[in-house]
Protein backbone atom coordinates (compact mmCIF):
# COMPACT_ATOMS: atom_id res chain seq x y z
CA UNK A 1 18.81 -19.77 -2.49
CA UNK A 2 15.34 -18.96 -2.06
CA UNK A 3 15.86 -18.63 1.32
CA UNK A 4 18.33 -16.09 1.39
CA UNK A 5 17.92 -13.11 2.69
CA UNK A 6 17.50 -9.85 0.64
CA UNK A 7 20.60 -8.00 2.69
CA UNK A 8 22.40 -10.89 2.51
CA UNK A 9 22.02 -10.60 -1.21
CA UNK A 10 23.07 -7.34 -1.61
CA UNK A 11 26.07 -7.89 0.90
CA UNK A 12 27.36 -10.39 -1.40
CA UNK A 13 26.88 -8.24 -4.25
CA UNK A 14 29.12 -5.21 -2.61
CA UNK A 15 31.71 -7.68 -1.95
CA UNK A 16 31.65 -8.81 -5.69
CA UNK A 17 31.57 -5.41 -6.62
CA UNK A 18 34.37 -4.02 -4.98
CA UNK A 19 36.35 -7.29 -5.92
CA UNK A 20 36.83 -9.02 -2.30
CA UNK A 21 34.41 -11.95 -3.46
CA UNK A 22 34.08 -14.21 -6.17
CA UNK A 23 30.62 -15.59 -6.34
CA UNK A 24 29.12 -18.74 -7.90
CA UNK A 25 26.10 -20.49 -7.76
CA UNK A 26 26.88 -24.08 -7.72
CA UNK A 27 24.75 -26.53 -9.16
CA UNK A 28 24.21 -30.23 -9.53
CA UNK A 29 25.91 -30.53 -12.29
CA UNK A 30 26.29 -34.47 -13.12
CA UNK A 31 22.47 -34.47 -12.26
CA UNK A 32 21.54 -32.02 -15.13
CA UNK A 33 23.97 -33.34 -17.70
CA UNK A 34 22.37 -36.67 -17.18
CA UNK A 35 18.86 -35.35 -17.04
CA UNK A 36 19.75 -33.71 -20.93
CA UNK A 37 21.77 -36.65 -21.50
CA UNK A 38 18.26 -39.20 -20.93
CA UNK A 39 15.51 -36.02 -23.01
CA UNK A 40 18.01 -35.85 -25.93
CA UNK A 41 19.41 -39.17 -26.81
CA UNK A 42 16.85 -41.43 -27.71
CA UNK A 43 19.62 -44.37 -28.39
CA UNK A 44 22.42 -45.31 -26.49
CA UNK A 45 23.96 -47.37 -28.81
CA UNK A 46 23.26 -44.34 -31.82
CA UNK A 47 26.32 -43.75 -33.68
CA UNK A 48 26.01 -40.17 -32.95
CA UNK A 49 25.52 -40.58 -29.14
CA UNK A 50 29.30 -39.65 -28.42
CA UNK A 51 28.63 -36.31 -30.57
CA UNK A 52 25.72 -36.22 -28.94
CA UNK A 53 26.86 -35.81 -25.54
CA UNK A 54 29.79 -33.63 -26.03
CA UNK A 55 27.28 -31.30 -27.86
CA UNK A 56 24.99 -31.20 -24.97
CA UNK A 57 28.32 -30.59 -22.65
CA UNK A 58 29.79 -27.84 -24.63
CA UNK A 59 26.09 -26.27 -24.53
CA UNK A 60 25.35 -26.72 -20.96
CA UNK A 61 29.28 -25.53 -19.71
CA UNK A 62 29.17 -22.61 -22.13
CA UNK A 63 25.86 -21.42 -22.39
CA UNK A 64 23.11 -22.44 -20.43
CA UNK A 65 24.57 -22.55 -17.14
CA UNK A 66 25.67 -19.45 -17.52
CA UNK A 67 22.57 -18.20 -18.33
CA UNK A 68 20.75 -19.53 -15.60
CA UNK A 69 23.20 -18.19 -13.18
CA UNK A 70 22.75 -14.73 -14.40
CA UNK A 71 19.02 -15.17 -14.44
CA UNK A 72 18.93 -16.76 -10.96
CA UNK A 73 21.33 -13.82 -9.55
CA UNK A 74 19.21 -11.38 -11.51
CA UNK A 75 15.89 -12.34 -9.52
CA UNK A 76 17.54 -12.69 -6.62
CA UNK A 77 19.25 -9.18 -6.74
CA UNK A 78 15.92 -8.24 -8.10
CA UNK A 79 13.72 -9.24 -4.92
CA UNK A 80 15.95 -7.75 -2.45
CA UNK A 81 16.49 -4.49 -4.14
CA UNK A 82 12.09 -4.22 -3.77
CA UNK A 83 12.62 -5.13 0.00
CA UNK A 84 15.43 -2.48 0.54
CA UNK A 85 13.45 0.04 -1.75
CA UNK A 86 10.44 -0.85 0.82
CA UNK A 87 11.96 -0.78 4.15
CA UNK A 88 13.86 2.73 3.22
CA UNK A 89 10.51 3.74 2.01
CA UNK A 90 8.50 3.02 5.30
CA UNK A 91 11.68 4.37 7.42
CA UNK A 92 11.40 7.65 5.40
CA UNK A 93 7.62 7.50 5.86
CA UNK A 94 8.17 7.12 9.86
CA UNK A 95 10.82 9.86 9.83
CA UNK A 96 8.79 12.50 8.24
CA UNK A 97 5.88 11.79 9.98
CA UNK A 98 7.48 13.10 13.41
CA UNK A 99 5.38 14.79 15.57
CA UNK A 100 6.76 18.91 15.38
CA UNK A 101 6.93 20.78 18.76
CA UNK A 102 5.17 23.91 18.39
CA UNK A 103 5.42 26.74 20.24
CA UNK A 104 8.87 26.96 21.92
CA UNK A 105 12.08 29.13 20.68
CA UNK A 106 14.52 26.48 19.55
CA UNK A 107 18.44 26.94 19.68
CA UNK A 108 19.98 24.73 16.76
CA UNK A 109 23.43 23.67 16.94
CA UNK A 110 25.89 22.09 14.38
CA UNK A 111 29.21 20.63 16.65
CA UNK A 112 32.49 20.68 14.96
CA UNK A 113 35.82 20.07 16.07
CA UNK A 114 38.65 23.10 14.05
CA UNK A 115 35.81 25.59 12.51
CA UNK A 116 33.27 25.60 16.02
CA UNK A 117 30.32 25.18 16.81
CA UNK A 118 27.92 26.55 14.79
CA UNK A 119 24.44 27.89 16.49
CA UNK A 120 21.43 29.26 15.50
CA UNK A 121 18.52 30.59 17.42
CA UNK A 122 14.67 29.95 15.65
CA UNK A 123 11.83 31.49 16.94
CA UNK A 124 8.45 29.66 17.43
CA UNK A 125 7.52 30.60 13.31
CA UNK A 126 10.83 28.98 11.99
CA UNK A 127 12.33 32.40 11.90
CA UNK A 128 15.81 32.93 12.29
CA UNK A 129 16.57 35.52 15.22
CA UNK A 130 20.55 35.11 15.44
CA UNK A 131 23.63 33.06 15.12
CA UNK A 132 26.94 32.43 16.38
CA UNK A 133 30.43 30.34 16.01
CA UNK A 134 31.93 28.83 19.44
CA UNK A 135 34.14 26.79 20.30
CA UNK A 136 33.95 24.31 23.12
CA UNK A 137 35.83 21.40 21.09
CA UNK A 138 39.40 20.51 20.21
CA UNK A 139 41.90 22.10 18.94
CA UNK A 140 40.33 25.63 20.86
CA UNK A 141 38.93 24.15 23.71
CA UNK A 142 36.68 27.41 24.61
CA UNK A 143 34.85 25.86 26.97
CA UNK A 144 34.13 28.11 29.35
CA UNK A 145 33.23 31.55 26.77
CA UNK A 146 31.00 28.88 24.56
CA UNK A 147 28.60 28.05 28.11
CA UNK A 148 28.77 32.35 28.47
CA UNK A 149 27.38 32.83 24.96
CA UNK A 150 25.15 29.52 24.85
CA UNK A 151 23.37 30.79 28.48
CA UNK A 152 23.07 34.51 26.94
CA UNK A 153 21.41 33.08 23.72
CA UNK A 154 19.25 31.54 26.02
CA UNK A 155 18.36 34.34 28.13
CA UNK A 156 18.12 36.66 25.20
CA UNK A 157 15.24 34.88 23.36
CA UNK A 158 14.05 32.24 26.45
CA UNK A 159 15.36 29.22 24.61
CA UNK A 160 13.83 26.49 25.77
CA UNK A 161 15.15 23.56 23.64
CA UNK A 162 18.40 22.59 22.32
CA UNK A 163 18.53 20.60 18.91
CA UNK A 164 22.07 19.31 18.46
CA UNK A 165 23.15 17.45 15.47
CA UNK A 166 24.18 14.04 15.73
CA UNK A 167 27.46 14.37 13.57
CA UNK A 168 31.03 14.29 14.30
CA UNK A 169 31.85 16.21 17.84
CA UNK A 170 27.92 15.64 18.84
CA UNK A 171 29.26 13.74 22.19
CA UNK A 172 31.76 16.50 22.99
CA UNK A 173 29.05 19.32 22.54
CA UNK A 174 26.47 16.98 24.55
CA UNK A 175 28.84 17.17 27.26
CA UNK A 176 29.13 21.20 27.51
CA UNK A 177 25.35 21.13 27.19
CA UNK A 178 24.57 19.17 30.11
CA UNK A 179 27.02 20.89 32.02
CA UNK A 180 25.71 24.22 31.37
CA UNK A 181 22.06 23.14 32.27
CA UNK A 182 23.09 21.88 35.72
CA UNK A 183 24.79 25.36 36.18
CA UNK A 184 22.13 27.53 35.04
CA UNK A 185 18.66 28.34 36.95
CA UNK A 186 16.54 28.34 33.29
CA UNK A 187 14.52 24.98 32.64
CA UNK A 188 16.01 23.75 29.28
CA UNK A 189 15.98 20.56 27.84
CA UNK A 190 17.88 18.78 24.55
CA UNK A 191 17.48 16.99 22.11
CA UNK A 192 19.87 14.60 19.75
CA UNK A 193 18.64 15.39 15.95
CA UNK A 194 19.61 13.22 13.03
CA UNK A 195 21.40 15.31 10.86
CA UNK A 196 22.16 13.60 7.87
CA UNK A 197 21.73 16.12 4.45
CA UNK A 198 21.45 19.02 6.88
CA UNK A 199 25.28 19.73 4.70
CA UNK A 200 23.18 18.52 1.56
CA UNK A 201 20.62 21.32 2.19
CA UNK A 202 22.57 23.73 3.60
CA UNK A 203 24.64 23.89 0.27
CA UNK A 204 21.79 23.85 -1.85
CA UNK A 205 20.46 26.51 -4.05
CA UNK A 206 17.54 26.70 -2.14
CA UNK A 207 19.60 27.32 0.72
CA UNK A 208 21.52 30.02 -0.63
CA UNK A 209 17.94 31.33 -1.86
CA UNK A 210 16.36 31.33 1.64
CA UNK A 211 19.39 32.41 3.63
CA UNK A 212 21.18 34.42 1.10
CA UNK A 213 23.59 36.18 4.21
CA UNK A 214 24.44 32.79 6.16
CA UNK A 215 27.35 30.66 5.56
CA UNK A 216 27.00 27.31 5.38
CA UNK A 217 27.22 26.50 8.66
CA UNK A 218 24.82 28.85 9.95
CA UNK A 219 22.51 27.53 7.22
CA UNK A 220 22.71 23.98 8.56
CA UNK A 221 22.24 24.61 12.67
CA UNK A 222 19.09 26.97 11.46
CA UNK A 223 17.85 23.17 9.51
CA UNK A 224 19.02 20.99 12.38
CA UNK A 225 16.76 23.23 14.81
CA UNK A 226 13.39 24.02 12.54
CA UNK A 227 13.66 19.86 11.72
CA UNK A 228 12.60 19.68 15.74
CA UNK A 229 10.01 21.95 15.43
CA UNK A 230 8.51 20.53 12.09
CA UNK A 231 10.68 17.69 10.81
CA UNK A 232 8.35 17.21 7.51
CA UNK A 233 8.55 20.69 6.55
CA UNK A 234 12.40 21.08 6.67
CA UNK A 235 13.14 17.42 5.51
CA UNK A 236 11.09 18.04 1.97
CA UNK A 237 14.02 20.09 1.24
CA UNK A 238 16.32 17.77 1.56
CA UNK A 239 16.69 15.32 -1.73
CA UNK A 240 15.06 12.29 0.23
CA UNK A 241 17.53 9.62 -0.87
CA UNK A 242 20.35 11.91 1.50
CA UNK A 243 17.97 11.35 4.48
CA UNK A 244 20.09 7.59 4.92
CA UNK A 245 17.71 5.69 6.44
CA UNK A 246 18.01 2.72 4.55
CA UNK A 247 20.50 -0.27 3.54
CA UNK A 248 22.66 -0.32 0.56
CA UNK A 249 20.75 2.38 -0.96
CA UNK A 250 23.78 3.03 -3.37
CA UNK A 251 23.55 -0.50 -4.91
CA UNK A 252 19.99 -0.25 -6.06
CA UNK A 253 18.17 0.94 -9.30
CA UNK A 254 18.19 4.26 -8.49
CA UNK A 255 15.38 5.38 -10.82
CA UNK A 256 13.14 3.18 -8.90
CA UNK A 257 14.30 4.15 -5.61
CA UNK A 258 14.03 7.66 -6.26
CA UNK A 259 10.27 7.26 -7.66
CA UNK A 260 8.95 5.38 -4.44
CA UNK A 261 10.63 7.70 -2.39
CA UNK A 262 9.26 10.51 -3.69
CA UNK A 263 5.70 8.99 -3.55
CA UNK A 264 6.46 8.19 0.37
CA UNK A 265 7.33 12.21 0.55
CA UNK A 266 4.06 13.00 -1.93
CA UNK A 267 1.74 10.60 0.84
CA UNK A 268 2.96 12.67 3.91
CA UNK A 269 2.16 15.95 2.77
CA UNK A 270 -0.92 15.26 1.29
CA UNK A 271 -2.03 13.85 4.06
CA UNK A 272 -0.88 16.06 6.69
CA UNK A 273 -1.56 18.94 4.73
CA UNK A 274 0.03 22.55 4.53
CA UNK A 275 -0.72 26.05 5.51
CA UNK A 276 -0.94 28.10 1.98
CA UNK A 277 0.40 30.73 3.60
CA UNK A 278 3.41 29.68 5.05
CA UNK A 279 4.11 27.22 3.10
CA UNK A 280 7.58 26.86 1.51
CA UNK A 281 8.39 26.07 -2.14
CA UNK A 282 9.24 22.71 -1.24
CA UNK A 283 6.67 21.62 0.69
CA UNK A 284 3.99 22.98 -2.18
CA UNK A 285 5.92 21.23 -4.64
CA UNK A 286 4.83 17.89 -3.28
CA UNK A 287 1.34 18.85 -2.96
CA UNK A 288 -1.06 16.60 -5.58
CA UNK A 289 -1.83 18.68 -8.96
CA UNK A 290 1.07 21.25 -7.82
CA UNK A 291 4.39 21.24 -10.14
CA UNK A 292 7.29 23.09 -9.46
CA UNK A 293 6.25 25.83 -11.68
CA UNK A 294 3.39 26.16 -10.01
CA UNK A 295 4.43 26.24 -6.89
CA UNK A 296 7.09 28.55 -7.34
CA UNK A 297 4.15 31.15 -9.12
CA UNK A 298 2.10 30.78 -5.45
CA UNK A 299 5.28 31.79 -3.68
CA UNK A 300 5.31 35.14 -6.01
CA UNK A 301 1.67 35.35 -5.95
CA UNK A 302 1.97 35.39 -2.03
CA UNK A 303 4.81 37.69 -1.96
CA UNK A 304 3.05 40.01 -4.67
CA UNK A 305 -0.40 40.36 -3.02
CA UNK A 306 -0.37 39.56 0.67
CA UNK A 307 -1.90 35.95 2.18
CA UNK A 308 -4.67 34.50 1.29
CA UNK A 309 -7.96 35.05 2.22
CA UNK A 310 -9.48 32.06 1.13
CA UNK A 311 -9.53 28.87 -1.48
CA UNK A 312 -10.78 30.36 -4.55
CA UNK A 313 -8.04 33.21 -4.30
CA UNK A 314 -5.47 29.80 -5.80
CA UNK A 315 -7.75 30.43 -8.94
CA UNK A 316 -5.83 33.62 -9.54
CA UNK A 317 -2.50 31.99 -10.01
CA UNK A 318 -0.84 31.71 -12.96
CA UNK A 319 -1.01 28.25 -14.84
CA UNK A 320 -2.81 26.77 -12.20
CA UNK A 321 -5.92 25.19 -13.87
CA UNK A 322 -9.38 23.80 -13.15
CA UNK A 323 -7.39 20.12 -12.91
CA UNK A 324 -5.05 21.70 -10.84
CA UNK A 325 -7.33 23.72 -8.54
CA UNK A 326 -9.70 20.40 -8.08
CA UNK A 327 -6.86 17.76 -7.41
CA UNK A 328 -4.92 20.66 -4.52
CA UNK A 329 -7.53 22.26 -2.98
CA UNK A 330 -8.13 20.13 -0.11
CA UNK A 331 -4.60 19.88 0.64
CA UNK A 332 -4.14 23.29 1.32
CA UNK A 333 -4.78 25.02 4.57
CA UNK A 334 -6.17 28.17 5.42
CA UNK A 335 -5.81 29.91 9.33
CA UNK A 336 -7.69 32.40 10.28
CA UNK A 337 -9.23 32.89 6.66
CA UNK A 338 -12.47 34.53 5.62
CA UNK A 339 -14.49 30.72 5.61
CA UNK A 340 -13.75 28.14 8.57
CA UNK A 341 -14.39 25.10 5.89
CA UNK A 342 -11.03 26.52 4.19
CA UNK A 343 -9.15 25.27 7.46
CA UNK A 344 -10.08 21.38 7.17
CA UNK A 345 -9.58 18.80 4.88
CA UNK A 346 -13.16 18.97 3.01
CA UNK A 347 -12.72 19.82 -0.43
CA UNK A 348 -14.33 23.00 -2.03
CA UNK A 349 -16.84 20.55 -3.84
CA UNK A 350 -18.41 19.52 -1.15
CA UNK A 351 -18.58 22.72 0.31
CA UNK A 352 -22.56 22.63 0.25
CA UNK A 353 -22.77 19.69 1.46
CA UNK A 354 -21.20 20.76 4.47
CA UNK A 355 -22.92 23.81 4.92
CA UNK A 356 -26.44 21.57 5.09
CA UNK A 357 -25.10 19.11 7.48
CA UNK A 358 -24.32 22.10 9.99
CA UNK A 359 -27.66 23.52 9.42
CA UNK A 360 -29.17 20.55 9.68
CA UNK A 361 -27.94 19.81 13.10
CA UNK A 362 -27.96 23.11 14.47
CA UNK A 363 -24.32 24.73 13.71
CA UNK A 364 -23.27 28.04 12.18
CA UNK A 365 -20.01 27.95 10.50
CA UNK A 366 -18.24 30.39 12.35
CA UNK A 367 -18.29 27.39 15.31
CA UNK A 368 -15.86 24.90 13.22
CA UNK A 369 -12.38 25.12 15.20
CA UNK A 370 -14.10 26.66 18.61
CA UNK A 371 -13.57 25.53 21.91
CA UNK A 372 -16.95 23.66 22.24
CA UNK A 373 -16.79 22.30 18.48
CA UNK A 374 -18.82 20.74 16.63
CA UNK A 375 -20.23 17.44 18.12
CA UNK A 376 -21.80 15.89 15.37
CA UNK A 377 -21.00 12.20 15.41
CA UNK A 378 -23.41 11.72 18.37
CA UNK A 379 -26.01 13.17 17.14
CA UNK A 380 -26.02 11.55 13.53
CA UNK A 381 -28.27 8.07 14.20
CA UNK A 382 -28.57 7.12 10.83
CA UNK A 383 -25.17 7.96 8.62
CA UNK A 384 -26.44 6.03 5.17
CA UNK A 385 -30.04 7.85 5.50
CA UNK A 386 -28.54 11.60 6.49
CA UNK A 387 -25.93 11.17 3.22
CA UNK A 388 -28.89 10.52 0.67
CA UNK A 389 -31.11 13.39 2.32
CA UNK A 390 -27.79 15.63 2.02
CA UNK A 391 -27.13 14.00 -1.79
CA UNK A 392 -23.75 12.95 -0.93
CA UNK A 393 -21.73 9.56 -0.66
CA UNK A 394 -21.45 7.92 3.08
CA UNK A 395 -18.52 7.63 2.35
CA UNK A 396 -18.12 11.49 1.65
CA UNK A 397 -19.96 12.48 4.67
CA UNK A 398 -18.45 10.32 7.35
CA UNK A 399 -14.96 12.18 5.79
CA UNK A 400 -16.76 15.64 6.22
CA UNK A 401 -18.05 15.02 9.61
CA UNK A 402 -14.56 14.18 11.00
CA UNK A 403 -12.85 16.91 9.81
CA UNK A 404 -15.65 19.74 10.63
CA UNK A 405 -15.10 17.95 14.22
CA UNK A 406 -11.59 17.67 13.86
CA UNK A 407 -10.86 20.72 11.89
CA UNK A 408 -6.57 20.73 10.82
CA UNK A 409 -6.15 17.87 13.15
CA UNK A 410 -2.45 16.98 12.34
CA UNK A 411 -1.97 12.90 12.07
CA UNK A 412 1.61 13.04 13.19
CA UNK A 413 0.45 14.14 16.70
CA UNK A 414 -0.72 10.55 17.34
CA UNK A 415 3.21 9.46 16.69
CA UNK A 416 5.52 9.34 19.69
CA UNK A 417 7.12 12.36 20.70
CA UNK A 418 11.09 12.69 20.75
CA UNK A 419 12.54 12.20 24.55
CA UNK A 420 14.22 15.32 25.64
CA UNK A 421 17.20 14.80 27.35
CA UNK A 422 18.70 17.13 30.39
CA UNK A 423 21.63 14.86 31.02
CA UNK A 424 23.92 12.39 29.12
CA UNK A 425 24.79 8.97 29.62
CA UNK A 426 28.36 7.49 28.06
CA UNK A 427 29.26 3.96 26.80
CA UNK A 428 31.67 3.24 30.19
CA UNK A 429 28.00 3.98 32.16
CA UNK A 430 26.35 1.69 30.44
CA UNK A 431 25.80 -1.64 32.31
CA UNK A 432 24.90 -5.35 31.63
CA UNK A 433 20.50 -5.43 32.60
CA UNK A 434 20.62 -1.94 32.38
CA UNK A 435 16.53 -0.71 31.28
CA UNK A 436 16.26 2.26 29.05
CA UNK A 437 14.55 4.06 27.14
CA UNK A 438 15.93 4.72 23.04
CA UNK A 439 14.26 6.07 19.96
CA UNK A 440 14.37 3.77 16.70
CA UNK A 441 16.71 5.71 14.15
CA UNK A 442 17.24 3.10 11.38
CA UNK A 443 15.21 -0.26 10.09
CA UNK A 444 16.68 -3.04 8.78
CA UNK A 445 15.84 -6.65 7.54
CA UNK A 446 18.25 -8.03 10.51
CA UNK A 447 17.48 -5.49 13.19
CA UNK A 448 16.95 -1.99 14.30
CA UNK A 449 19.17 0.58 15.41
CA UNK A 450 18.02 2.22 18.63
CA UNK A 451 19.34 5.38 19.71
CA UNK A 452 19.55 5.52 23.87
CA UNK A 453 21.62 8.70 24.51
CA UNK A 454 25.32 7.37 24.95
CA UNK A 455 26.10 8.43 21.15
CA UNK A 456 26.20 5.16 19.68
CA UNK A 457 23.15 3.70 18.84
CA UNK A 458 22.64 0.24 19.64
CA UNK A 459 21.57 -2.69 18.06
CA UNK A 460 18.39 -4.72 18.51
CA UNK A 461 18.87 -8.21 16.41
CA UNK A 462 15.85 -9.20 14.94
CA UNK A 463 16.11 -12.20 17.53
CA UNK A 464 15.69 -10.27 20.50
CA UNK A 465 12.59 -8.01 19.26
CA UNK A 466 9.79 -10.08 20.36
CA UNK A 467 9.12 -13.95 21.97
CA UNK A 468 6.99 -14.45 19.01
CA UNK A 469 8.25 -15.48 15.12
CA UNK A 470 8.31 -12.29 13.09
CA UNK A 471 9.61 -11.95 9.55
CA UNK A 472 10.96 -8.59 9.58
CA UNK A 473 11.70 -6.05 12.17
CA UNK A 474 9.03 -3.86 10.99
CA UNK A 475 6.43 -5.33 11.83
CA UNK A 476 7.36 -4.66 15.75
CA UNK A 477 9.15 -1.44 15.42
CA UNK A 478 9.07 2.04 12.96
CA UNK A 479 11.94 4.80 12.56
CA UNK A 480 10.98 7.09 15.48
CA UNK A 481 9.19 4.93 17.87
CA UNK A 482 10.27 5.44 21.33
CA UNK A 483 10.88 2.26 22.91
CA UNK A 484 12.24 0.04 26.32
CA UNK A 485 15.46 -1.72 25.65
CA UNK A 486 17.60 -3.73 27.83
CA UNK A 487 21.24 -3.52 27.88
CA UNK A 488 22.52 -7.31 26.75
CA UNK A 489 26.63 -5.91 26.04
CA UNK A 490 28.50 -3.81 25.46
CA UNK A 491 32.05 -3.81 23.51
CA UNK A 492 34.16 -0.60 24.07
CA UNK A 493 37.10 -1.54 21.63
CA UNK A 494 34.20 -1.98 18.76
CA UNK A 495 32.05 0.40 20.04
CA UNK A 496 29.44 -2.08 19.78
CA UNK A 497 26.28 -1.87 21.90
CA UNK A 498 23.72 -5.16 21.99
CA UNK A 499 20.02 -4.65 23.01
CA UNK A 500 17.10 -6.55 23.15
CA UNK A 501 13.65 -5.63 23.64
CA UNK A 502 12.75 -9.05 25.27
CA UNK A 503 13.26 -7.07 29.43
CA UNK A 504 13.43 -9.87 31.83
């Protein structure tokens, strides 16, 4: 039993639960009754041996084995719900630590089979500039009038990407995409997006808030094409358990599962950070020493009196404290603002600190960001002997010297980027040997799923990840890693694809 593993464990327990299993932990039972038997009868030949015995029995049957089974299935349960709350939380991590690609016009698009295709075009901001209904699938089969309106959209605003949704009538879509890129002279590429609680969001009060004159539908191709160009910022909105990229997350103690995963969403913000001006109520929310309240009263504040010009202005909004100010403050972004310090991750107290270093080495403020930058890290001999001239921690000023180098340096840009796609591959194409390259969608403790472009992702077993031992996938791949796989078979009745990272 020890051995088990956790999603093993909670296998069994779905099958108990929905009443296709009956589970029992069996136990060596002569060998305990005689082990009880020998601790609680001092004398065989006792008169009250025989009572004895049955006593012992009746108590073992009836009550402590019992027990000890529930205990044993408790801890077990118990240990793989942590290792399923784990992996979903480092999958989440992974996911919303995507890299965003900035600067292009992004056409979103939510396939459907009877209501269309549902499209929306999103400038480089995350604005919405229009959207429309076609309908390339079955039962209309427009295919024809949806690649007229697609390539207008695309002249229109100089679309450059595609974001489709990976949900039901993705591969038919995929199809009229490619087709329409061979035909037309623009350079556009595609992408496949995960879409799962794009529906969940696009139903949403918030939804309904931010796109008050969209339908559903047209809410959730606008959130299937701004979660290309900044996947953490649109997937905050989302309640994170709805993301779904975890095992058996319906099984679990969901009070637990919902507080790690909303420290996992918590750790990404903070430490990518957010612009205070563009900022959405949902990503504020997340921001350390920032409630809801709160960061509702910045979005009026903002709306009331124009951006902000700089840090202290947050001082100014209501029920947002000293606390508050000190534990935010260097979470918060400011572009283009009237101090350059109020762009980078060093905190308002230490401010000063930073002002000395530049003077000390030569630097006016007004150079933090430029071209040229501030090269301070080669010029620094002595790090321990500069922070006690300054009066600051090491620590403190090896944190302040990387960011006035690195000013808004985004972390996520070190993750690999999503591949884009200009033509599609199916299942029948695939081919025994085959070498290609997939993005990880989905950990778990047997395997990954990879997705490699034919609509199915494919599995990796935890067998075929690497030539070494390892004890969980994990510890070779992440959700969103772009990775070489190797076609090992394919199954076309089960739509079952294997893979194996081990390319001979």
């Amino acid at each position: 039993l020890s051995k088990m593993t956790g999603y093993r464990v909670l296998a069994i327990n779905r099958g108990e639960k929905e009443k296709f299993l009956t589970v029992k932990v069996e136990a060596p039972d002569a060998q305990i009754l005689s082990a009880l038997c020998r601790t609680m009868i001092r004398r065989e030949d006792s008169p009250v041996s025989a009572v004895l015995k049955d006593a012992i029995v009746d108590g073992y049957n009836r009550l402590i084995a019992p027990a000890i089974e529930r205990d044993i299935r408790n801890e077990l349960t118990e240990k793989a719900q942590s290792g399923a709350i784990n992996v979903f939380g480092r999958n989440l991590k992974q996911l919303l630590m995507q890299p965003p690609i900035k600067g292009q016009t992004v056409l979103g698009w939510d396939p459907a089979f009877r209501t269309g295709c549902k499209l929306a075009v999103v400038d480089a901001m995350g604005k919405v500039l229009d959207t429309v209904v076609v309908y390339p699938t079955a039962p209309q089969c427009k295919v024809a009038e949806a690649k007229k309106t697609v390539h207008d959209l695309i002249r229109k605003y100089h679309v450059t990407l595609i974001s489709v949704g990976n949900g039901t009538a993705s591969r038919e879509s995929e199809q009229v995409i490619t087709e329409l890129l061979k035909e037309i002279p623009e350079k556009v590429s595609y992408v496949i997006v995960n879409e799962a609680g794009a529906s969940v969001y696009s139903a949403s009060k918030l939804a309904t808030e931010e796109f008050p004159e969209f339908d559903v539908g047209q809410r959730s191709a606008a959130s299937i094409a701004r979660r290309l160009q900044d996947p953490l910022a649109e997937l905050v909105k989302i309640e994170p358990k709805a993301i779904g990229v975890g095992q058996y997350q319906h099984d679990m103690n969901q009070k637990k599962l919902e507080e790690t995963l909303h420290g996992v969403v918590e750790d990404c913000v903070n430490r990518v950070g957010v612009d205070l001006n563009t900022a959405s109520f949902s990503l504020l929310s997340y921001i350390s020493g920032i409630s809801r309240t709160v960061a509702k009263n910045i979005v009026a504040y903002r709306e009331a009196n124009g951006r902000f010009h700089t840090r202290e202005e947050l001082k100014k909004v209501p029920k947002l404290g000293p606390k508050a100010f000190l534990q935010c403050a260097g979470f918060l972004r400011i572009p283009g603002g009237d101090n350059p310090l109020d762009n980078t991750g060093v905190h308002p107290e230490s401010y000063e600190a930073a002002g000395r270093l530049l003077s000390r080495m030569g630097y006016e403020k007004t150079q933090i960001g430029e071209k040229g930058g501030c090269h301070l890290k080669k010029q620094i001999r002595d790090m321990d002997a500069l922070a006690e001239e300054l009066q600051v921690g090491a620590l403190t000023l090896q944190d302040i010297v990387d960011e006035l180098e690195k000013p808004g340096r985004d972390p996520r840009n070190d993750m690999p980027k999503p591949i884009l796609r200009t033509d599609v591959l199916g299942m029948k194409d695939l081919k025994e040997g085959m070498v290609l390259k997939g993005t990880v969608r989905n950990v778990i403790d047997f395997g990954a799923f990879v997705d490699i472009g034919v609509h199915q992702d494919g599995l990796v077993h935890i067998s075929q990840m690497s030539d070494k031992y390892i004890k969980h996938p994990l510890e070779v791949v992440s959700v969103g890693d772009v990775i070489d796989v190797q076609v090992l078979g394919v199954d076309m009745n089960k739509k079952r694809i294997q893979l194996t990272m081990k390319i001979k």
